[in-house]
PDB file of N, CA and C in Angstrom:
ATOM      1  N   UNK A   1       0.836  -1.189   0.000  1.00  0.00           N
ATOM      2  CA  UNK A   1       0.000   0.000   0.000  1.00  0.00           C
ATOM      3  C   UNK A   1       0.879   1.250   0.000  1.00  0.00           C
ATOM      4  N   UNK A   2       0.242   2.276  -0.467  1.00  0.00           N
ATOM      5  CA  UNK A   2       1.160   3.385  -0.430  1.00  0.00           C
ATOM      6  C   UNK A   2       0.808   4.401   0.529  1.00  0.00           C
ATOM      7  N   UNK A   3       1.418   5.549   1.066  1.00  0.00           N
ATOM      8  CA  UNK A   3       1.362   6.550   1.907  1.00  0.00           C
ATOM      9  C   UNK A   3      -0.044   6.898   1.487  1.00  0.00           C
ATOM     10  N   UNK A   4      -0.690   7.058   0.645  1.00  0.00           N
ATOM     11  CA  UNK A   4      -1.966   8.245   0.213  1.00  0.00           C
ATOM     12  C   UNK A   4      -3.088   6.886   0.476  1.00  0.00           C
ATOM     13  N   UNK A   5      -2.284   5.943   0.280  1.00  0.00           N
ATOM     14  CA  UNK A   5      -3.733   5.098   0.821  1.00  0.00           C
ATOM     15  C   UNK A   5      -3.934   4.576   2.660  1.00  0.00           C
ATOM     16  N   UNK A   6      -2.963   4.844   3.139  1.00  0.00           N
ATOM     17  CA  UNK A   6      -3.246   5.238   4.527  1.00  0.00           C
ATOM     18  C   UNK A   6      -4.080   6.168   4.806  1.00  0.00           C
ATOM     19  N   UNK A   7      -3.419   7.048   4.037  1.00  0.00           N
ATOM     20  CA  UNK A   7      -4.247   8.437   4.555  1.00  0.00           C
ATOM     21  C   UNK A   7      -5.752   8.483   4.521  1.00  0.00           C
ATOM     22  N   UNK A   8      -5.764   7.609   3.257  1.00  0.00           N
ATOM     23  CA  UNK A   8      -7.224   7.872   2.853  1.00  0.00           C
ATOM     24  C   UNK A   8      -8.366   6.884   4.150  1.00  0.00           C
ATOM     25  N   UNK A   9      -7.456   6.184   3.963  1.00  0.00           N
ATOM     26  CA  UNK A   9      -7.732   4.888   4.913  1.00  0.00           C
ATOM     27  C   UNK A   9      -8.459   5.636   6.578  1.00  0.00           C
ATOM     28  N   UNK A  10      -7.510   6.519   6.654  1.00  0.00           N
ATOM     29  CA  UNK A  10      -7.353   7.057   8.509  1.00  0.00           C
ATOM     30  C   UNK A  10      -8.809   8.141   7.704  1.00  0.00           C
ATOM     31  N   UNK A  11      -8.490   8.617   6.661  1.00  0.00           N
ATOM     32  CA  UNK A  11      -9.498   9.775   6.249  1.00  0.00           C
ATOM     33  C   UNK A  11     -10.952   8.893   6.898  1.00  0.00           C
ATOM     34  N   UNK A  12     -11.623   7.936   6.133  1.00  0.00           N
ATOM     35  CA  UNK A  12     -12.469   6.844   6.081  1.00  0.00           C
ATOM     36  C   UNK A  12     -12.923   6.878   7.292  1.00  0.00           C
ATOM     37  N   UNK A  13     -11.816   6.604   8.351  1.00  0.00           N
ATOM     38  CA  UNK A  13     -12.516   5.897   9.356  1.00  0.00           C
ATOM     39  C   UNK A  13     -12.784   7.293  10.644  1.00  0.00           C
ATOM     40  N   UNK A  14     -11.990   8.488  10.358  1.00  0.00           N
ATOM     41  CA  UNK A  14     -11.512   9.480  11.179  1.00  0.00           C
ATOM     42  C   UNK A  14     -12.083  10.722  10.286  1.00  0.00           C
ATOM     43  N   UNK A  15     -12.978  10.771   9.409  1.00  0.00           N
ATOM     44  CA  UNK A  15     -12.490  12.250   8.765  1.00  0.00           C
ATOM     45  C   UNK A  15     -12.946  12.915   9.374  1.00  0.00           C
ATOM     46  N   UNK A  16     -13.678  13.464  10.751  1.00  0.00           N
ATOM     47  CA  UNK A  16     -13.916  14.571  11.707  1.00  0.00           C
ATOM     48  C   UNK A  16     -12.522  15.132  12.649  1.00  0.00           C
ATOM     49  N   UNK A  17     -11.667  13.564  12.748  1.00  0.00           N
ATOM     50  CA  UNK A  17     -10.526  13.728  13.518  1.00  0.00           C
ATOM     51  C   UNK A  17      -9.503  14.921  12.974  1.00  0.00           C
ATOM     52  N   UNK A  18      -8.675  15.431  14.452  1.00  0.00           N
ATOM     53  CA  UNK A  18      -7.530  16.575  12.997  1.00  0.00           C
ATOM     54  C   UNK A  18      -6.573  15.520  12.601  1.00  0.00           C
ATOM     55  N   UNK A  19      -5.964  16.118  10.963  1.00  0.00           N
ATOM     56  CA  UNK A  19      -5.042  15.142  10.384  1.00  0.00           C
ATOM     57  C   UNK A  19      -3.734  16.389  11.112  1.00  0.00           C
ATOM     58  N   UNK A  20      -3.929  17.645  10.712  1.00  0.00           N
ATOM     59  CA  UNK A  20      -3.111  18.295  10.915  1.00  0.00           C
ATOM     60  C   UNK A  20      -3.183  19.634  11.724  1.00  0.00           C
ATOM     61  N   UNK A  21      -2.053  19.711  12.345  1.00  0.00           N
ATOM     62  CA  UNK A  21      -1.946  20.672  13.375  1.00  0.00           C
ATOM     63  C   UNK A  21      -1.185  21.830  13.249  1.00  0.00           C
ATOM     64  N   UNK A  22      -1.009  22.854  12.836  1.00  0.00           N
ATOM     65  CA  UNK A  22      -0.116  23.942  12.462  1.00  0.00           C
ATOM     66  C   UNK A  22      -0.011  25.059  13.107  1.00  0.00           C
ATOM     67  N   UNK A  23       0.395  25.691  14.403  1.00  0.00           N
ATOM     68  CA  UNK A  23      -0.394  26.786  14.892  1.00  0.00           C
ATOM     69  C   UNK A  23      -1.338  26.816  15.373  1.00  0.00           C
ATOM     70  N   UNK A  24      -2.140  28.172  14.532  1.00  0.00           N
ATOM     71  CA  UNK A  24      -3.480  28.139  14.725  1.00  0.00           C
ATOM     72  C   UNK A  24      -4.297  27.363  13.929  1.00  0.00           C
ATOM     73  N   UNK A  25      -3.889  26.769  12.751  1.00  0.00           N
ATOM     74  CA  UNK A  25      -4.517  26.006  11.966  1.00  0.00           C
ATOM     75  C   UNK A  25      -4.377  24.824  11.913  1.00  0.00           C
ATOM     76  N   UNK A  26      -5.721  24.415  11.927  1.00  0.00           N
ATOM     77  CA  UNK A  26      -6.162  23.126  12.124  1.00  0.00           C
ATOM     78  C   UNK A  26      -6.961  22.263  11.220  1.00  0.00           C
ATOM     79  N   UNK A  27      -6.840  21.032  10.760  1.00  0.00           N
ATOM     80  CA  UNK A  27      -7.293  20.810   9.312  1.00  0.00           C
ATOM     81  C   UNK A  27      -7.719  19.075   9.977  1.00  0.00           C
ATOM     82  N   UNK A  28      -9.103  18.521   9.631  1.00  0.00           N
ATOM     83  CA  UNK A  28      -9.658  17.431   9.809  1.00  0.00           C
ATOM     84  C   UNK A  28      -9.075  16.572   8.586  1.00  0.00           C
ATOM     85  N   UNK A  29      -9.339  15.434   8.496  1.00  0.00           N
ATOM     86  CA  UNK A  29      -8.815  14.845   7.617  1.00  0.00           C
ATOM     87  C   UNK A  29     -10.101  14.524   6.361  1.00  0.00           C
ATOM     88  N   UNK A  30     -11.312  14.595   6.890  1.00  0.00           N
ATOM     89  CA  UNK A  30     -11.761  15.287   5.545  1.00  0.00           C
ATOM     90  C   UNK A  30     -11.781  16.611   4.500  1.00  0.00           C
ATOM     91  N   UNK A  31     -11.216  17.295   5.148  1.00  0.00           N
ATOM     92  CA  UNK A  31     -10.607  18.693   4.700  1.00  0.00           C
ATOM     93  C   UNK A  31      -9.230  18.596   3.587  1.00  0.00           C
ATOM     94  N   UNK A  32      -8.606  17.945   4.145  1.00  0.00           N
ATOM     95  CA  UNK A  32      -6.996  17.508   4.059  1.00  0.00           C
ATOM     96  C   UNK A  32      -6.917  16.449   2.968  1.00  0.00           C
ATOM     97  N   UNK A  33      -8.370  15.249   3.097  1.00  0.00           N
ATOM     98  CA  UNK A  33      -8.383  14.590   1.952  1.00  0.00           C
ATOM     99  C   UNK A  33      -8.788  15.085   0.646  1.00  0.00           C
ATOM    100  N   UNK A  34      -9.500  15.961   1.006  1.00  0.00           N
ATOM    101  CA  UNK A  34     -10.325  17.078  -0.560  1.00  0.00           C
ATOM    102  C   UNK A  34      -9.068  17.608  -1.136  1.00  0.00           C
ATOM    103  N   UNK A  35      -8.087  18.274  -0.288  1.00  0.00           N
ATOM    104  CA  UNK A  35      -7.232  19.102  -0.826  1.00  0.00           C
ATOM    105  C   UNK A  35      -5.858  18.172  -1.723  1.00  0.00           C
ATOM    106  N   UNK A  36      -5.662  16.971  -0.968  1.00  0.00           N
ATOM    107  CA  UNK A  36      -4.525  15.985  -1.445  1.00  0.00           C
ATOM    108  C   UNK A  36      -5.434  15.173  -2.892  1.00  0.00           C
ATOM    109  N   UNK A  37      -6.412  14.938  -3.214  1.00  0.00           N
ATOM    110  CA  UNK A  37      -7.136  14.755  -3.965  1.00  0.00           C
ATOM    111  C   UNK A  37      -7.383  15.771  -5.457  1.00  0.00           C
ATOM    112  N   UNK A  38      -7.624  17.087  -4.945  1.00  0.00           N
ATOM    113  CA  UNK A  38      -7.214  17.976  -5.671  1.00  0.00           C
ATOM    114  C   UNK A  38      -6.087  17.979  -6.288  1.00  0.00           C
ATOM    115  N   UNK A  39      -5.128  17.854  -5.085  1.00  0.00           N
ATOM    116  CA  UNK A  39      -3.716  18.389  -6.012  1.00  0.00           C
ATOM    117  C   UNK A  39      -3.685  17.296  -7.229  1.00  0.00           C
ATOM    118  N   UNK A  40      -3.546  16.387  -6.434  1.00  0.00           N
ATOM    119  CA  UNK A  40      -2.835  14.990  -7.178  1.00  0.00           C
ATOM    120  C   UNK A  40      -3.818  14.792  -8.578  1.00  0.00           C
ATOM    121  N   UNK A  41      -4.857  15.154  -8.889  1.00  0.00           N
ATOM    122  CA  UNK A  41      -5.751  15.339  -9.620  1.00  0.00           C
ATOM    123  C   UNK A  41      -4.661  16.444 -10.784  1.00  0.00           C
ATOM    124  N   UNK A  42      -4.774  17.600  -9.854  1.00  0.00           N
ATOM    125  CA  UNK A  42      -4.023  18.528 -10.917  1.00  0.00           C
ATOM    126  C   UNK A  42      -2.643  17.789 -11.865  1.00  0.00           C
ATOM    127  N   UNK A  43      -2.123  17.163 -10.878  1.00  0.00           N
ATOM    128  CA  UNK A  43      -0.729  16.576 -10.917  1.00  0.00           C
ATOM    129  C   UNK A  43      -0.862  15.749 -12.467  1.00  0.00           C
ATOM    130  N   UNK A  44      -1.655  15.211 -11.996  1.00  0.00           N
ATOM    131  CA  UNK A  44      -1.975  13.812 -13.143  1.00  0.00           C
ATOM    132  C   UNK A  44      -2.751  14.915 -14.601  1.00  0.00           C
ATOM    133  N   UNK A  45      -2.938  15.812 -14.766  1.00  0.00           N
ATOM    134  CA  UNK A  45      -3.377  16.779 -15.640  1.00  0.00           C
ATOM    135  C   UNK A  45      -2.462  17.263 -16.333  1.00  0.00           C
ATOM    136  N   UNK A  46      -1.424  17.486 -15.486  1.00  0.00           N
ATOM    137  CA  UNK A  46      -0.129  18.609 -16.184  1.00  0.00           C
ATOM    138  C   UNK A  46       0.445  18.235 -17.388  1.00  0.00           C
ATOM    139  N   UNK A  47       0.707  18.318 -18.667  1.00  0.00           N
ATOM    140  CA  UNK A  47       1.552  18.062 -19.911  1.00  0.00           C
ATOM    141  C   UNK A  47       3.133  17.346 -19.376  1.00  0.00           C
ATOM    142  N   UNK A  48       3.463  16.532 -19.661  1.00  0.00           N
ATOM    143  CA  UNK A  48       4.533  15.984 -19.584  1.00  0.00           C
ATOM    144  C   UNK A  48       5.003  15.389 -18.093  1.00  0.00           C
ATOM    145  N   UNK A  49       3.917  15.055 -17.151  1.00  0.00           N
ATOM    146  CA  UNK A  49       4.090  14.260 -16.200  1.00  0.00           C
ATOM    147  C   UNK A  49       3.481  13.236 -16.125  1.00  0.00           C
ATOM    148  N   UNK A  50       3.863  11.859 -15.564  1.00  0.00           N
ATOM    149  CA  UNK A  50       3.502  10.321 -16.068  1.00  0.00           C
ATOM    150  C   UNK A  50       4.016   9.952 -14.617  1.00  0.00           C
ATOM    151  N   UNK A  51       3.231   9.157 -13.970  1.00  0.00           N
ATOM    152  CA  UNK A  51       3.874   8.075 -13.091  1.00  0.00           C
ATOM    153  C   UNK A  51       4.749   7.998 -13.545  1.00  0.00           C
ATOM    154  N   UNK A  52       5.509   7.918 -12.047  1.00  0.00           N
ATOM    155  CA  UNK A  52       6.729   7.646 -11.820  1.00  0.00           C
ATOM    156  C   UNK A  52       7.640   9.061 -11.830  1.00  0.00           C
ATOM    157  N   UNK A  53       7.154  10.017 -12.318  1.00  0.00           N
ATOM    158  CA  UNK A  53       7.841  11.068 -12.412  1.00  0.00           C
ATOM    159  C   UNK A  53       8.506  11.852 -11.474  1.00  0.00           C
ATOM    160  N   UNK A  54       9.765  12.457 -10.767  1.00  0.00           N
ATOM    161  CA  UNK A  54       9.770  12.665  -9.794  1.00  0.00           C
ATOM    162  C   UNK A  54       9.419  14.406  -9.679  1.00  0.00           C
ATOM    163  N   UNK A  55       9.489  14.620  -8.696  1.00  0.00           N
ATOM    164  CA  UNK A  55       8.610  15.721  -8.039  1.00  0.00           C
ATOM    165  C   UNK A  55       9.643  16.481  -6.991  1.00  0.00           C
ATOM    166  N   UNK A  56      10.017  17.706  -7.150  1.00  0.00           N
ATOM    167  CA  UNK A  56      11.222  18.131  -6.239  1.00  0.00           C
ATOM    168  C   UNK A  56       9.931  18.744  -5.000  1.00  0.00           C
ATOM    169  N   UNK A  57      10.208  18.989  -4.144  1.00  0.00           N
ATOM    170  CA  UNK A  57       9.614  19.626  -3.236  1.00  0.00           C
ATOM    171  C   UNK A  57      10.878  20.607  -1.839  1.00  0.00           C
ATOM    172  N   UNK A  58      10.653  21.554  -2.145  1.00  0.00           N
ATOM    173  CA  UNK A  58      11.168  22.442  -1.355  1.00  0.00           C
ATOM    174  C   UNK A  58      10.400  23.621  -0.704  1.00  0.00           C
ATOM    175  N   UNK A  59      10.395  23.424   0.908  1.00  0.00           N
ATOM    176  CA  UNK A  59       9.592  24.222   1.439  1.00  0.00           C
ATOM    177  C   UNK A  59      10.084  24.303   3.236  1.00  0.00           C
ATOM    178  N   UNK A  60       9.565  24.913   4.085  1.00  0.00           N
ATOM    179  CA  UNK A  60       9.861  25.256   5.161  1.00  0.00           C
ATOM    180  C   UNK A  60       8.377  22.997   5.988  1.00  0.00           C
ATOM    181  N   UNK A  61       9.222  23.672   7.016  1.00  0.00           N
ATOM    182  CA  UNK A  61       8.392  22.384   7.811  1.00  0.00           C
ATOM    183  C   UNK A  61       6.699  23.154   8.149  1.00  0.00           C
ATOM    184  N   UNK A  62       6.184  22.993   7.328  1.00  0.00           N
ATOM    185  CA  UNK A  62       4.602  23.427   7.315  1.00  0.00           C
ATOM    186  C   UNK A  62       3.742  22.053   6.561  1.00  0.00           C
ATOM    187  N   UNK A  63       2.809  22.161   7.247  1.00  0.00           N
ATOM    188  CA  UNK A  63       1.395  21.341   6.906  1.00  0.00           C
ATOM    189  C   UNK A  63       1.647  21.106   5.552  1.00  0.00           C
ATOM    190  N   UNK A  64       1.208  22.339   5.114  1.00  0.00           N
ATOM    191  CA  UNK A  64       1.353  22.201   3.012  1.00  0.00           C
ATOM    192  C   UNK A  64       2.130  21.048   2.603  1.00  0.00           C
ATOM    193  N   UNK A  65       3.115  21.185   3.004  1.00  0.00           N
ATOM    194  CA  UNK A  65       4.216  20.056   2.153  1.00  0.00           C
ATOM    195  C   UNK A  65       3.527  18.663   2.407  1.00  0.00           C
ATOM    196  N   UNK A  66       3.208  18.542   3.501  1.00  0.00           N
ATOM    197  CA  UNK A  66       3.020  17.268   4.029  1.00  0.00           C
ATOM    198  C   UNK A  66       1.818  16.492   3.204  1.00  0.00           C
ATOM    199  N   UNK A  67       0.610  17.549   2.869  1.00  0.00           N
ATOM    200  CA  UNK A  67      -0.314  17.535   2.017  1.00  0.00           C
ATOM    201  C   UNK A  67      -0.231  17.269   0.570  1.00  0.00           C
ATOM    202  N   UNK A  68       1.000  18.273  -0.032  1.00  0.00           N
ATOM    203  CA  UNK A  68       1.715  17.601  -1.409  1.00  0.00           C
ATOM    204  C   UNK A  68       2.603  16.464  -1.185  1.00  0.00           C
ATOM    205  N   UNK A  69       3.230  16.005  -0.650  1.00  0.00           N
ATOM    206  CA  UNK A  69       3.690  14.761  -0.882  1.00  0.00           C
ATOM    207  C   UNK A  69       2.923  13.922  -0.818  1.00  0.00           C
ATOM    208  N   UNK A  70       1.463  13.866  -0.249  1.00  0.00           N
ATOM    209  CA  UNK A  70       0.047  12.945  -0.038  1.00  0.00           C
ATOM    210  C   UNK A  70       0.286  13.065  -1.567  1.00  0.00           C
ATOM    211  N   UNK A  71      -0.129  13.753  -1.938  1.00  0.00           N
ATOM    212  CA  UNK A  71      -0.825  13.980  -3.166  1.00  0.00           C
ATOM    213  C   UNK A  71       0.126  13.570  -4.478  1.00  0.00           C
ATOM    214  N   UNK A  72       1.616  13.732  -4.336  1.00  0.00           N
ATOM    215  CA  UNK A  72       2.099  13.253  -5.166  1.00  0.00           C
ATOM    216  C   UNK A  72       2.480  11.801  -4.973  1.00  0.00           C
ATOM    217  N   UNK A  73       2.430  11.304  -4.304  1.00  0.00           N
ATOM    218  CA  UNK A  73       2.068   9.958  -3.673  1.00  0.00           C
ATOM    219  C   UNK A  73       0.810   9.379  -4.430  1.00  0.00           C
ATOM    220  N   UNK A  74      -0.213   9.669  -4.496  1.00  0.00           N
ATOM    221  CA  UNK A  74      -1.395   9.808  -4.791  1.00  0.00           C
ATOM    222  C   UNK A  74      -1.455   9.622  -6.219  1.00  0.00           C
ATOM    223  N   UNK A  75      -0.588  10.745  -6.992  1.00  0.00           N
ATOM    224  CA  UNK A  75      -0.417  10.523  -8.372  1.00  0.00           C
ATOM    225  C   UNK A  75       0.405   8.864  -8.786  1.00  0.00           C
ATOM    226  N   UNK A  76       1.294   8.124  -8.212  1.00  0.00           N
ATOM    227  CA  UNK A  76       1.879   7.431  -8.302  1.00  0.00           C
ATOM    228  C   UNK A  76       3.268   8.394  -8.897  1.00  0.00           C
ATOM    229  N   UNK A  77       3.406   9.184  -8.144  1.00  0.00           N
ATOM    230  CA  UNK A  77       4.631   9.917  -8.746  1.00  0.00           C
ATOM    231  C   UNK A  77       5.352   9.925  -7.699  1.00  0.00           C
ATOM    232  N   UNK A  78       7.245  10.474  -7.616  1.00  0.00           N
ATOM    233  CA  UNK A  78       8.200  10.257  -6.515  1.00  0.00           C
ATOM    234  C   UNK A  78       8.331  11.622  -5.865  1.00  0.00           C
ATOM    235  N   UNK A  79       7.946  11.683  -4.966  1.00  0.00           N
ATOM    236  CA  UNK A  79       8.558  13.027  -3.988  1.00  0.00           C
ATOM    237  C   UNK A  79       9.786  13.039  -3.632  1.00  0.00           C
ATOM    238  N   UNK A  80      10.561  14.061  -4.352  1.00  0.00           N
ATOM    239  CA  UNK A  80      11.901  13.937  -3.621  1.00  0.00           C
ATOM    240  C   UNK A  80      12.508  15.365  -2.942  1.00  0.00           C
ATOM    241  N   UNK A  81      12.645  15.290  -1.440  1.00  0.00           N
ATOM    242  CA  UNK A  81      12.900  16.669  -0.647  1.00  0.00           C
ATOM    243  C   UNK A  81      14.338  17.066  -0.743  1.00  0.00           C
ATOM    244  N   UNK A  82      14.083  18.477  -1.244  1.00  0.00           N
ATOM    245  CA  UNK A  82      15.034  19.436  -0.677  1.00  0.00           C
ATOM    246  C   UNK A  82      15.193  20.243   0.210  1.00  0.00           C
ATOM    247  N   UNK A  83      16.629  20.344   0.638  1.00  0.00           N
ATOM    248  CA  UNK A  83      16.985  20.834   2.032  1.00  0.00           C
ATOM    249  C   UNK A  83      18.064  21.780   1.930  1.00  0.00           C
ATOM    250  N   UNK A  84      17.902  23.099   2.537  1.00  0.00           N
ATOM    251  CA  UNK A  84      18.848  23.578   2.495  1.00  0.00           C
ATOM    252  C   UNK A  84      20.153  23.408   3.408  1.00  0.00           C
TER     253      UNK A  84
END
């Protein structure tokens, strides 16, 4: 199974529960599943991306990221993090 099908999985059985905690913001995991759904949707849309494709991701330690790598997960595509 892959990461996005956990999620979806915990979504299923939890989606009132929070998935994510940020601050002041707070996101249920039916919230969180709409949005990783979305992306990965977009993902699989874009001109010249195909499973398997990898995916750079660079960002600070925030919710967001955590949500796109669902999602590129999701696509069957590779998340790969950068760090400064």
């Amino acid at each position: 199974m892959r990461l996005a099908d956990y999620f979806d999985a915990a979504a299923a059985n939890f989606p009132r529960h929070e998935a994510f905690v940020d601050g002041r913001r707070r996101l249920v995991y039916k919230e969180a599943q709409a949005m990783v759904h979305a992306t990965a949707h977009a993902l699989t849309r874009e001109p010249g991306l195909r499973g398997g494709a990898h995916i750079a991701i660079y960002g600070p330690n925030y919710f967001r990221i955590s949500l796109l790598q669902t999602a590129v997960n999701r696509a069957d595509m590779v998340w790969v993090a950068l760090h400064k």
